[in-house]
C-alpha atoms as a PDB file:
ATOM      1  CA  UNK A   1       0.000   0.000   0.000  1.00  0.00           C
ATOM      2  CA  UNK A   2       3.207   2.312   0.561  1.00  0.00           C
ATOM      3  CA  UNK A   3       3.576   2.360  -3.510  1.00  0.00           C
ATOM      4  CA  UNK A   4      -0.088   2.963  -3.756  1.00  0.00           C
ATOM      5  CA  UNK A   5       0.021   6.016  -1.427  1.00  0.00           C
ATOM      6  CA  UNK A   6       3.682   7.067  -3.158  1.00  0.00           C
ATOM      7  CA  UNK A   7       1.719   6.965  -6.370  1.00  0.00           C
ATOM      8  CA  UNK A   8      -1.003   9.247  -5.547  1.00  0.00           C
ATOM      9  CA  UNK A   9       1.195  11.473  -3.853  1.00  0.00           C
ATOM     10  CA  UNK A  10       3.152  11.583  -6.789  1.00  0.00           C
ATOM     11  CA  UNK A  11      -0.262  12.847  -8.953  1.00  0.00           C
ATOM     12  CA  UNK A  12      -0.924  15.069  -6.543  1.00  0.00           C
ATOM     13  CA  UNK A  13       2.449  16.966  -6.710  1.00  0.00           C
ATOM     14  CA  UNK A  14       2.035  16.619 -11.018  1.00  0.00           C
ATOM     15  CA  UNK A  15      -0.851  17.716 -10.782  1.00  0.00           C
ATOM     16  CA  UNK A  16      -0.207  21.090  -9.033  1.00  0.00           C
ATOM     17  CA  UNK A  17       2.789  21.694 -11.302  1.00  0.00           C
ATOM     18  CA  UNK A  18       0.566  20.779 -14.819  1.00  0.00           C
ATOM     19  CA  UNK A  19      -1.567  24.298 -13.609  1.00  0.00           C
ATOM     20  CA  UNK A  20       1.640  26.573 -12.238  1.00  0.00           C
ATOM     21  CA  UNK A  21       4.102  25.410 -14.387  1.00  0.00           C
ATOM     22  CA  UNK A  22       5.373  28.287 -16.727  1.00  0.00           C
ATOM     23  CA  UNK A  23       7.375  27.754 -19.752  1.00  0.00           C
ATOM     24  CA  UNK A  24      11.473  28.143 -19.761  1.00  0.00           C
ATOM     25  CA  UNK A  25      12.225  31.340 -22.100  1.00  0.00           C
ATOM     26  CA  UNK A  26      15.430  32.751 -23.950  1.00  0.00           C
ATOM     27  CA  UNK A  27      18.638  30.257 -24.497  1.00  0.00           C
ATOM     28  CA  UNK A  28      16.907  27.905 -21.822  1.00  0.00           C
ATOM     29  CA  UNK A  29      13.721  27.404 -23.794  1.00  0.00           C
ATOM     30  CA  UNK A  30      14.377  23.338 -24.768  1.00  0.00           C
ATOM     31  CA  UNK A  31      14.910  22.804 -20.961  1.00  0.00           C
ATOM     32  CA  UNK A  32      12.007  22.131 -18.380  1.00  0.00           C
ATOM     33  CA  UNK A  33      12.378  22.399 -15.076  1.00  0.00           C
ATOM     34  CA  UNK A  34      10.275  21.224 -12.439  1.00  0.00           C
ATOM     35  CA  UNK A  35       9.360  23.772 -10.278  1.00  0.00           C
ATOM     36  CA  UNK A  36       8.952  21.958  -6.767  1.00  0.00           C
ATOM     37  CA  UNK A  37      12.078  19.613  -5.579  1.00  0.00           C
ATOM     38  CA  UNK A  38      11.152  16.208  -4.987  1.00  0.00           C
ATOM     39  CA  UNK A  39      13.058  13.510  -2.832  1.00  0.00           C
ATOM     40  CA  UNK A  40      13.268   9.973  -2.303  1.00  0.00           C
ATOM     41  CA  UNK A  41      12.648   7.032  -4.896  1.00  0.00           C
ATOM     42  CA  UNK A  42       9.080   8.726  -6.112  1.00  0.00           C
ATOM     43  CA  UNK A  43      10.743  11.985  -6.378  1.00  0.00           C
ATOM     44  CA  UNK A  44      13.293  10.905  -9.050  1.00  0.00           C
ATOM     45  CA  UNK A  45      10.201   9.052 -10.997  1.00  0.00           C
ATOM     46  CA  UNK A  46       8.457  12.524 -10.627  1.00  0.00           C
ATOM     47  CA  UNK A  47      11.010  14.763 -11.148  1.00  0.00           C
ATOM     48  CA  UNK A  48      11.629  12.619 -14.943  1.00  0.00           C
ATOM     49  CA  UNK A  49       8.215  12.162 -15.626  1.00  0.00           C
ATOM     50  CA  UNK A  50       7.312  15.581 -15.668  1.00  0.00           C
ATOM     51  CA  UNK A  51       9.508  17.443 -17.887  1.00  0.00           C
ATOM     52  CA  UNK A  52       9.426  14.085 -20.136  1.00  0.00           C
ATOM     53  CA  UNK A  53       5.356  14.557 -20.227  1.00  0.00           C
ATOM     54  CA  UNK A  54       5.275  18.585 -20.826  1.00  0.00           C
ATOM     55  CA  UNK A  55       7.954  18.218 -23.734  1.00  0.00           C
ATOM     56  CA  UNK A  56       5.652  15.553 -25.509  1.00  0.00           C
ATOM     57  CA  UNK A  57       2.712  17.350 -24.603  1.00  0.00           C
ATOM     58  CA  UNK A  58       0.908  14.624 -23.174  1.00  0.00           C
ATOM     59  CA  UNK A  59       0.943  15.632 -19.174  1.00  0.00           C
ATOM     60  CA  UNK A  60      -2.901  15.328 -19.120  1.00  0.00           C
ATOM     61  CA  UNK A  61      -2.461  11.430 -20.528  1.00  0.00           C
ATOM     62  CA  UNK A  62      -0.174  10.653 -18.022  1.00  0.00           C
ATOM     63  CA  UNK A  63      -1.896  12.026 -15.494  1.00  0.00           C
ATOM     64  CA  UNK A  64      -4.766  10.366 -16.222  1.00  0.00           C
ATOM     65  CA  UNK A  65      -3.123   6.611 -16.311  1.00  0.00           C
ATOM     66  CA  UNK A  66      -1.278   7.384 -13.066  1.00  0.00           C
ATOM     67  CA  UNK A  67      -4.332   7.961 -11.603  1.00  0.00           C
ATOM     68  CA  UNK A  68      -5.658   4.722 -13.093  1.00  0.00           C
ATOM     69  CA  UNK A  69      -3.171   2.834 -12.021  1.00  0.00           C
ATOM     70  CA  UNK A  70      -3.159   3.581  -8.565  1.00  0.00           C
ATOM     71  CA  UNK A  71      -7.080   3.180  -8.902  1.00  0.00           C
ATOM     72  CA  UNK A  72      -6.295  -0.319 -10.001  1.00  0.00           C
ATOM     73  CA  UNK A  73      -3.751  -0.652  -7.198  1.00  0.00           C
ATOM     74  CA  UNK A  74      -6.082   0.143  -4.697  1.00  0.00           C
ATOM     75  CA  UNK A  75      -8.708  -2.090  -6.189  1.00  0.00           C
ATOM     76  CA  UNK A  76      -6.750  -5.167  -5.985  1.00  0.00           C
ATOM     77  CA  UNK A  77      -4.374  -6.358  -3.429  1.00  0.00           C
ATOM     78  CA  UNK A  78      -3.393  -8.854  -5.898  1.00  0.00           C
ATOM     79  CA  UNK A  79      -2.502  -6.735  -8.637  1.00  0.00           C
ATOM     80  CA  UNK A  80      -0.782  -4.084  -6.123  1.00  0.00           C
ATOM     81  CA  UNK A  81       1.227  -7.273  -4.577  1.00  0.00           C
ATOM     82  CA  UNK A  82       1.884  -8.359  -8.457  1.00  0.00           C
ATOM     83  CA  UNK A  83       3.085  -4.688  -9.513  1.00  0.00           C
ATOM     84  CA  UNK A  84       5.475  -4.611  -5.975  1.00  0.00           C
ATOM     85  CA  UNK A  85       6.974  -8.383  -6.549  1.00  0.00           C
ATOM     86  CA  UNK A  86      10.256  -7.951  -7.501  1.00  0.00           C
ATOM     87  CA  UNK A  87      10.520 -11.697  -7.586  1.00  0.00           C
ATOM     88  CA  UNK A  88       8.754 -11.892 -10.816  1.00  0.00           C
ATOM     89  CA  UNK A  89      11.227 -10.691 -13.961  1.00  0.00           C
ATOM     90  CA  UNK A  90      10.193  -6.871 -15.128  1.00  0.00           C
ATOM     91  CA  UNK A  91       9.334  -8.661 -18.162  1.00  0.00           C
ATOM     92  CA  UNK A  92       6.659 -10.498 -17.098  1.00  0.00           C
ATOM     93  CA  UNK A  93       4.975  -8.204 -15.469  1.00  0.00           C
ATOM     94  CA  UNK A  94       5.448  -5.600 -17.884  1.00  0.00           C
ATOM     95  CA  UNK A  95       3.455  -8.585 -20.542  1.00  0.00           C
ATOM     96  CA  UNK A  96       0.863  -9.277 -17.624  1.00  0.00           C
ATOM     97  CA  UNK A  97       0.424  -5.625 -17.683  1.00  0.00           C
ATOM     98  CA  UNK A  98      -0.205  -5.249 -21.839  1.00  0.00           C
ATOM     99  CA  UNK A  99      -2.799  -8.082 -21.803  1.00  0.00           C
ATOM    100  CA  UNK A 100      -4.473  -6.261 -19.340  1.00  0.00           C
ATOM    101  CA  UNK A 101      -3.797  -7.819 -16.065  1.00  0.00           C
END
């Protein structure tokens, strides 16, 4: 349930920056930089995500499957035990995953 919780947390932070985040100008302008400093193993997944989202446009999308996933996470203790197992190769869950679960 900690990744669950990590996960909306996570939202919640992207979330606020999607509406206050203002675009870099002058000799900066391909960079993005996200505004609040995050820490900690959700932090670094954060701090990539978002820049990677705003520069492809798509920060609504991934919004909205984070907060799928941890819909589905908190749904299921199965599939959030499944999604936490690190016992199972990345590969197989990542195919679990693309069949839909």
């Amino acid at each position: 349930m900690a990744f669950a919780s990590r996960i909306k947390s996570t939202i919640s932070v992207l979330t606020k920056l999607s509406r206050t985040y203002t675009a870099a100008s002058g000799r900066n302008e391909g960079k993005v930089k996200v505004p609040i400093a995050l820490f900690g193993g959700s932090g670094n997944y954060a701090s990539a995500l978002y820049p990677a989202a705003i520069k492809a446009n798509s920060l609504d999308k991934v919004e909205f499957e984070l907060v799928n996933l941890v819909q589905a996470v908190k749904k299921s203790p199965t599939f959030s035990q499944f999604t936490m197992d690190l016992s199972i190769p990345a590969k197989t869950r990542l195919s679990w995953l693309r069949m839909g679960g």
